[in-house]
Structure formats: C-alpha cells, structure tokens
N, C-alpha and C. Protein backbone atom coordinates (compact mmCIF):
# COMPACT_ATOMS: atom_id res chain seq x y z
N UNK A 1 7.55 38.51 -6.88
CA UNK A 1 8.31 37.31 -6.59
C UNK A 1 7.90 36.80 -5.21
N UNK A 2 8.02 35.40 -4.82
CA UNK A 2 7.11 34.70 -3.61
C UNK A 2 8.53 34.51 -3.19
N UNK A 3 8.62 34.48 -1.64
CA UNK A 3 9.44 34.20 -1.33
C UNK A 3 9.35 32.76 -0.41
N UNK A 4 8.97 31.69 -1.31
CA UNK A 4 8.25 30.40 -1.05
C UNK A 4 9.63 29.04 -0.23
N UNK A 5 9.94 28.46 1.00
CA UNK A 5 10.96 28.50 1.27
C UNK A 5 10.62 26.46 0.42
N UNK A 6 11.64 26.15 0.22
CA UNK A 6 11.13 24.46 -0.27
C UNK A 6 11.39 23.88 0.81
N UNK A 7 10.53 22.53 1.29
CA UNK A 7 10.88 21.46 2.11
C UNK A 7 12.11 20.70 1.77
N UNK A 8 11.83 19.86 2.85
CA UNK A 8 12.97 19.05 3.46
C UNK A 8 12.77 17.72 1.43
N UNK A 9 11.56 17.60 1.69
CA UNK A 9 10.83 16.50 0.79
C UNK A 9 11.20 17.38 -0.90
N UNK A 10 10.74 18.27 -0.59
CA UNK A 10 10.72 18.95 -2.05
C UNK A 10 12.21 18.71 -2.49
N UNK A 11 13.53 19.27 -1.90
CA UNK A 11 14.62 19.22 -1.91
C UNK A 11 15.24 17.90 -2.43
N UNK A 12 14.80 16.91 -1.61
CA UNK A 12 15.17 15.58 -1.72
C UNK A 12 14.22 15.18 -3.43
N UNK A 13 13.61 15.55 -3.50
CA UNK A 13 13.21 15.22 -4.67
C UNK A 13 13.37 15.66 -5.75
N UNK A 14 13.62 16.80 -5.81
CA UNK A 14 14.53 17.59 -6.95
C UNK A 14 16.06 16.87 -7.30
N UNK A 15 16.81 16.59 -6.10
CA UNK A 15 17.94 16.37 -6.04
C UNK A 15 17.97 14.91 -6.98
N UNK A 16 17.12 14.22 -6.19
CA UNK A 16 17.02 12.71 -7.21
C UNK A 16 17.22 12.90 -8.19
N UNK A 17 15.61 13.84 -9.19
CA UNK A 17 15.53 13.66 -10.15
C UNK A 17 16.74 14.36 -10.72
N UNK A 18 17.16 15.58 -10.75
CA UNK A 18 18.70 15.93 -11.41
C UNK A 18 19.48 14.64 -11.08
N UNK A 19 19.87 14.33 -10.32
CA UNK A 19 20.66 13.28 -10.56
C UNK A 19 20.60 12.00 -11.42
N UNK A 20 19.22 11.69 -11.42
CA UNK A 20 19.12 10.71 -12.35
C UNK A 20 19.20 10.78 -14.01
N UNK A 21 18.22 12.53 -14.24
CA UNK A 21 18.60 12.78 -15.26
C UNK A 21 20.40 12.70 -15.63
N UNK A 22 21.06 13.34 -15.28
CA UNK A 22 22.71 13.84 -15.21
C UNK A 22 22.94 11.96 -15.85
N UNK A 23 22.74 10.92 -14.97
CA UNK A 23 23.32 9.80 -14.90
C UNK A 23 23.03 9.36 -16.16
N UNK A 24 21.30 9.67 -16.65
CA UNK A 24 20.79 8.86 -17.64
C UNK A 24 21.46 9.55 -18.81
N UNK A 25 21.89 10.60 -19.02
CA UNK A 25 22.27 11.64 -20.03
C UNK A 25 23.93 11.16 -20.06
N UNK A 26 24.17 11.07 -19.43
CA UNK A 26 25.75 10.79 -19.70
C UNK A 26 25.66 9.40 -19.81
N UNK A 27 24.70 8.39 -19.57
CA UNK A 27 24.36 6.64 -20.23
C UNK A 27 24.02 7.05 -22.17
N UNK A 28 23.13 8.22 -22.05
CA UNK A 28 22.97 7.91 -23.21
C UNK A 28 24.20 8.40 -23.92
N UNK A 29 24.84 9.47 -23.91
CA UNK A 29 25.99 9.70 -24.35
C UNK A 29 27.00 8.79 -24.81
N UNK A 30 27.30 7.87 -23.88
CA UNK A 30 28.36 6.98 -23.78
C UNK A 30 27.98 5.87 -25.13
N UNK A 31 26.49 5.45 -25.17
CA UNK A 31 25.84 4.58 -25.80
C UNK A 31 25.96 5.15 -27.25
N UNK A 32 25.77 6.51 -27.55
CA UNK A 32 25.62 6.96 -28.57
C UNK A 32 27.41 7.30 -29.56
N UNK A 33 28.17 7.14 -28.65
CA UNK A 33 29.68 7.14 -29.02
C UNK A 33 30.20 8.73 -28.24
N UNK A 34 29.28 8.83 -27.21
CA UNK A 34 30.28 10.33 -26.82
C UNK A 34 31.47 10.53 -27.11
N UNK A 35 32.24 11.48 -25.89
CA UNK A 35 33.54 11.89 -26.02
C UNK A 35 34.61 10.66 -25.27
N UNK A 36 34.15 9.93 -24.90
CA UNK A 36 35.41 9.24 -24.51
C UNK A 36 34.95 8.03 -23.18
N UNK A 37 35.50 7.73 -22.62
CA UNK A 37 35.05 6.48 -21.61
C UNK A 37 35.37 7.30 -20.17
N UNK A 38 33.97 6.87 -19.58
CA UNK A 38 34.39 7.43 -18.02
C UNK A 38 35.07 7.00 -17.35
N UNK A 39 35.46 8.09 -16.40
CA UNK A 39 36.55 6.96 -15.44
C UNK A 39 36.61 8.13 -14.69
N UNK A 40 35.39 7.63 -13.90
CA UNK A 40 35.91 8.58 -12.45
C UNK A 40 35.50 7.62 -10.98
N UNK A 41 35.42 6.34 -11.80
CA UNK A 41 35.29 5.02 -10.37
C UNK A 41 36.36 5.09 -9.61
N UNK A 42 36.36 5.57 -8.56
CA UNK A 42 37.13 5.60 -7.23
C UNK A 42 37.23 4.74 -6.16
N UNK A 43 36.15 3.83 -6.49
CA UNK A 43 36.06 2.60 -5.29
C UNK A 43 36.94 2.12 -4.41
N UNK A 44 37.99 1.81 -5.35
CA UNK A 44 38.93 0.91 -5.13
C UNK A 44 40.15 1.85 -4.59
N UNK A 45 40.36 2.86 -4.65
CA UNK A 45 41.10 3.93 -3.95
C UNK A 45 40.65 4.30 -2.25
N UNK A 46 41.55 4.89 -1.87
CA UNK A 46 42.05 5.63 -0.36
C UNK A 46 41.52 6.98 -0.72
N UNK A 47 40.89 7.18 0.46
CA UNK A 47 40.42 8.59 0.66
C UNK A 47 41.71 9.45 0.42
N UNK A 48 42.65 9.27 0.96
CA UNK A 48 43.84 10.54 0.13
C UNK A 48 43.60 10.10 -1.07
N UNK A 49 43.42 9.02 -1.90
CA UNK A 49 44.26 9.30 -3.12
C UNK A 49 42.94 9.88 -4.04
N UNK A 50 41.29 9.42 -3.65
CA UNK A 50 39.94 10.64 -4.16
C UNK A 50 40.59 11.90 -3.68
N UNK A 51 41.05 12.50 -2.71
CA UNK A 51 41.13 13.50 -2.34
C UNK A 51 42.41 14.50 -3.25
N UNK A 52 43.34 13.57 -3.62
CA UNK A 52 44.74 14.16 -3.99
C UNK A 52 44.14 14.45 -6.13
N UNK A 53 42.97 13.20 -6.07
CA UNK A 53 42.31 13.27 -7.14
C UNK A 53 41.63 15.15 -7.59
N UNK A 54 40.55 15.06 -6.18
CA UNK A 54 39.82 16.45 -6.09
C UNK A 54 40.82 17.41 -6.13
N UNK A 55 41.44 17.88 -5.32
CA UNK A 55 42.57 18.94 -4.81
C UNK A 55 42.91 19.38 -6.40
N UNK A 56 43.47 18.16 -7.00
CA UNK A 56 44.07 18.47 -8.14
C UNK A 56 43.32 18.80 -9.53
N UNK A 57 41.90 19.01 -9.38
CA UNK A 57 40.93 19.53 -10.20
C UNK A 57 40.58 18.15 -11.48
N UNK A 58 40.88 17.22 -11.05
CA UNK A 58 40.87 16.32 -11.93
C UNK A 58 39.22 15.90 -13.01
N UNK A 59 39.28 15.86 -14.20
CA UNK A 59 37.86 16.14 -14.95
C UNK A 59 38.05 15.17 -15.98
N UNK A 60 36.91 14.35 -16.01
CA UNK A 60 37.17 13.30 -17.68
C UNK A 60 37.35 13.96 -18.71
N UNK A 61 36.71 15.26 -18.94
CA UNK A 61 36.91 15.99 -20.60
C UNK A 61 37.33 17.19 -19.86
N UNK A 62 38.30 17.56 -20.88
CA UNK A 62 39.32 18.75 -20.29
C UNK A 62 38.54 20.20 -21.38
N UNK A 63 38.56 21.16 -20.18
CA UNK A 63 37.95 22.33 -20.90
C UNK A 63 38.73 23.01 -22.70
N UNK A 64 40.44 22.69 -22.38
CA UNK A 64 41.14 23.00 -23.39
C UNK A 64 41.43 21.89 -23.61
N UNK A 65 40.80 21.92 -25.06
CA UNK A 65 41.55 20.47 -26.30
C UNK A 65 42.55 20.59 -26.70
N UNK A 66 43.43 21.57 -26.08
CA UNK A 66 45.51 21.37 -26.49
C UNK A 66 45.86 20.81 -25.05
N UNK A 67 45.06 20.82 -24.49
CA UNK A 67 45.69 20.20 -22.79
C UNK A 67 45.06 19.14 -22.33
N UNK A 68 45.20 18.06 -22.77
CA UNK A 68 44.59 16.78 -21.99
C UNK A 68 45.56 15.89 -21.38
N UNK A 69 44.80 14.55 -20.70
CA UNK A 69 45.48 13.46 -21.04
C UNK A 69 46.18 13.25 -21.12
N UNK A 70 45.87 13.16 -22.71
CA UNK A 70 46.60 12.08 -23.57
C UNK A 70 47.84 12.63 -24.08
N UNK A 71 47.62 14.01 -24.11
CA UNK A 71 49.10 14.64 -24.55
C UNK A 71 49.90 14.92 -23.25
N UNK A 72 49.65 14.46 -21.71
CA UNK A 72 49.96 15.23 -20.83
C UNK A 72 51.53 13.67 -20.61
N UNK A 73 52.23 14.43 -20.06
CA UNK A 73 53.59 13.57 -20.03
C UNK A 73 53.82 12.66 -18.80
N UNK A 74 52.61 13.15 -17.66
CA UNK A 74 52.26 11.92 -16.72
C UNK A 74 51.21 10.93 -17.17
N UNK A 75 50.71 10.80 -18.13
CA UNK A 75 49.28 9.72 -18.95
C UNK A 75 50.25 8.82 -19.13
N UNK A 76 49.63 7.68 -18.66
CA UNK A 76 50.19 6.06 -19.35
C UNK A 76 48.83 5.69 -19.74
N UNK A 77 48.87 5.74 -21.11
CA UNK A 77 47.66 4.87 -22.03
C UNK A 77 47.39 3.43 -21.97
N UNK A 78 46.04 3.03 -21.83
CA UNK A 78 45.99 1.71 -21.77
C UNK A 78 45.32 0.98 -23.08
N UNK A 79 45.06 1.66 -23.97
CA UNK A 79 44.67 1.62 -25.58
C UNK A 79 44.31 2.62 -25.93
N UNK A 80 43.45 2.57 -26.74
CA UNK A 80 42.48 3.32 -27.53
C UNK A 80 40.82 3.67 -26.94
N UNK A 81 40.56 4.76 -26.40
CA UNK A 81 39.07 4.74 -25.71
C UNK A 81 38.54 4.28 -24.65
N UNK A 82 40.29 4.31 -23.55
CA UNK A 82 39.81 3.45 -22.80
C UNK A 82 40.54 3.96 -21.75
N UNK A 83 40.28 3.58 -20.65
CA UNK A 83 40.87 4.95 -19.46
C UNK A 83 42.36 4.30 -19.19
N UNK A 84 43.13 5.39 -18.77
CA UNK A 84 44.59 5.05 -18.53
C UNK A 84 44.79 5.15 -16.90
N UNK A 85 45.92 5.37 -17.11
CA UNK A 85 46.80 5.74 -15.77
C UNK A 85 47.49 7.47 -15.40
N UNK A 86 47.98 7.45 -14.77
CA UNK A 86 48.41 8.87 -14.33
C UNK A 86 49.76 8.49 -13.28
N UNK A 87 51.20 9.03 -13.36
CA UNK A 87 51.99 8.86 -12.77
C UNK A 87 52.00 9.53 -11.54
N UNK A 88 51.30 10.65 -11.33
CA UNK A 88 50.76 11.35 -10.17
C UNK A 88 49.78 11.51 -9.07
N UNK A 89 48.43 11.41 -10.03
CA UNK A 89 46.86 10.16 -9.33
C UNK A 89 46.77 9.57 -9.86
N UNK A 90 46.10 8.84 -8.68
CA UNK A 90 45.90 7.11 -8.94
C UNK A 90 44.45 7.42 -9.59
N UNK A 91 44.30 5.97 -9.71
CA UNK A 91 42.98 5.64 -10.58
C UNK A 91 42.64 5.71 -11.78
N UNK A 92 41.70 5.26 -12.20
CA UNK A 92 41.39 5.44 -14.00
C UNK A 92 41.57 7.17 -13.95
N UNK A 93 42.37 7.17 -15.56
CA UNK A 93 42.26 8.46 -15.83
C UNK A 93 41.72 8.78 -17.47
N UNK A 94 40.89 9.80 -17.94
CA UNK A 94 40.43 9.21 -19.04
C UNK A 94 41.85 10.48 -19.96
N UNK A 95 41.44 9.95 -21.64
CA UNK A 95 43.00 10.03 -22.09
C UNK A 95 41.91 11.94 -22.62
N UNK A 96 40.68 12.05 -22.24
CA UNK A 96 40.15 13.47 -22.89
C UNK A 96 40.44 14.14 -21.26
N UNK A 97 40.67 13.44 -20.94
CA UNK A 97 40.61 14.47 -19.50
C UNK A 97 41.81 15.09 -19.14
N UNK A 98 41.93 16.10 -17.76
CA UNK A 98 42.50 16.99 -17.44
C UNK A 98 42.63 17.21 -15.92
N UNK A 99 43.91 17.72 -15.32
CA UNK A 99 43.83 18.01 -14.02
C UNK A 99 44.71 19.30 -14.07
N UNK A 100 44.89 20.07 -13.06
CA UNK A 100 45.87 21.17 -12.98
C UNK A 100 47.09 20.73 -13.04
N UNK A 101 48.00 19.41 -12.70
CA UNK A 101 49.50 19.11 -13.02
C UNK A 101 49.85 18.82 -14.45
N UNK A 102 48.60 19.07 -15.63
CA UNK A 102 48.99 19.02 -16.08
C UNK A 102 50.49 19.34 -16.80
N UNK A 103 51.34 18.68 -18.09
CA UNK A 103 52.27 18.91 -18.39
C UNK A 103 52.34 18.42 -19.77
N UNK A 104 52.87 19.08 -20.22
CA UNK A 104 53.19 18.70 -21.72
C UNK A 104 54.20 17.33 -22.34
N UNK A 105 53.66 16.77 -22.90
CA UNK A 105 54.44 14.87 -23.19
C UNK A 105 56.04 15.82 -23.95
N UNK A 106 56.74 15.21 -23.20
CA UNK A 106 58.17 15.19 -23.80
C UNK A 106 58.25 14.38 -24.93
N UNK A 107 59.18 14.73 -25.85
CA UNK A 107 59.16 14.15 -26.97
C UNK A 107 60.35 13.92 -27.01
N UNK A 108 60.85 12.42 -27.42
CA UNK A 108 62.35 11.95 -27.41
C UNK A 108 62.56 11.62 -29.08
C-alpha cells in the first residue's frame, strides 16, 4: 500500500465531481418519478431556523416507512407530492421525510 498524500487540486476535484454526480443522480431520479419531491431549499430561512432544521436530524426520505412526514402529527400537507410544512421547522418539509421530533398523527 502507497502511502500517496492527495493535493490541494486533486481534492478539489474529486469533491466537484461527487458532487455533481450526487446532484445529477438525484435530477435523474426526480425526472424518472423517484420517491417524492425535494425540499431541502433553505434560502429563504434564518440560520437558526437551517440550524434548528440540522440539530433536529431532518431528511427528505425517512429511513423507517412507519415514521414519516406524512403520518407525523406536526406535517401540514400541501397536496399530493409536494412538500409541506412542519409545525416545529420551518421550511419545505417533504411528506417521505423524517426528523427526530417525530410523532405520531392523532386521530380524532
């Protein structure tokens, strides 16, 4: 085994290309009918409220399919396939996704 150290250049260029792949792969996904609509645009948010986002493990597709979203009892839906709300974080939230507050939808 070489113990070969990478540049400054090499680094930066690896990094691109994963990233672009990652971007183009989840374009084609979306195009092809993936799992659901992204929504992790933060723009328009306050650094607390990305942050209260992170802290809280927040993810568009939730590892357990009995715990998302859409069944979670802070989700306010905004249709069908299309990102919602969250009574807790702000910002688009998608209805496959998941954070640690999750909670189970009360049923009246």
């Amino acid at each position: 085994m070489t113990d070969k150290k990478m540049s400054r250049r090499e680094l930066l260029g690896t990094t691109l290309f994963f990233g672009a792949a990652a971007s183009l792969g989840s374009s084609f996904l979306q195009a092809c009918g993936g799992s659901g609509p992204t929504c992790t645009d933060t723009a328009g948010l306050s650094q607390g409220d990305v942050a209260t986002r992170t802290a809280n493990l927040y993810v568009d597709v939730s590892t357990d399919a009995s715990k998302n979203c859409a069944n979670c009892n802070f989700f306010r839906s905004s249709g069908d396939n299309v990102c919602g709300g969250c009574q807790v974080i702000k910002g688009p939230i998608s209805p496959a996704g998941n954070c640690r507050l999750w909670a189970a939808k009360i049923r009246t």
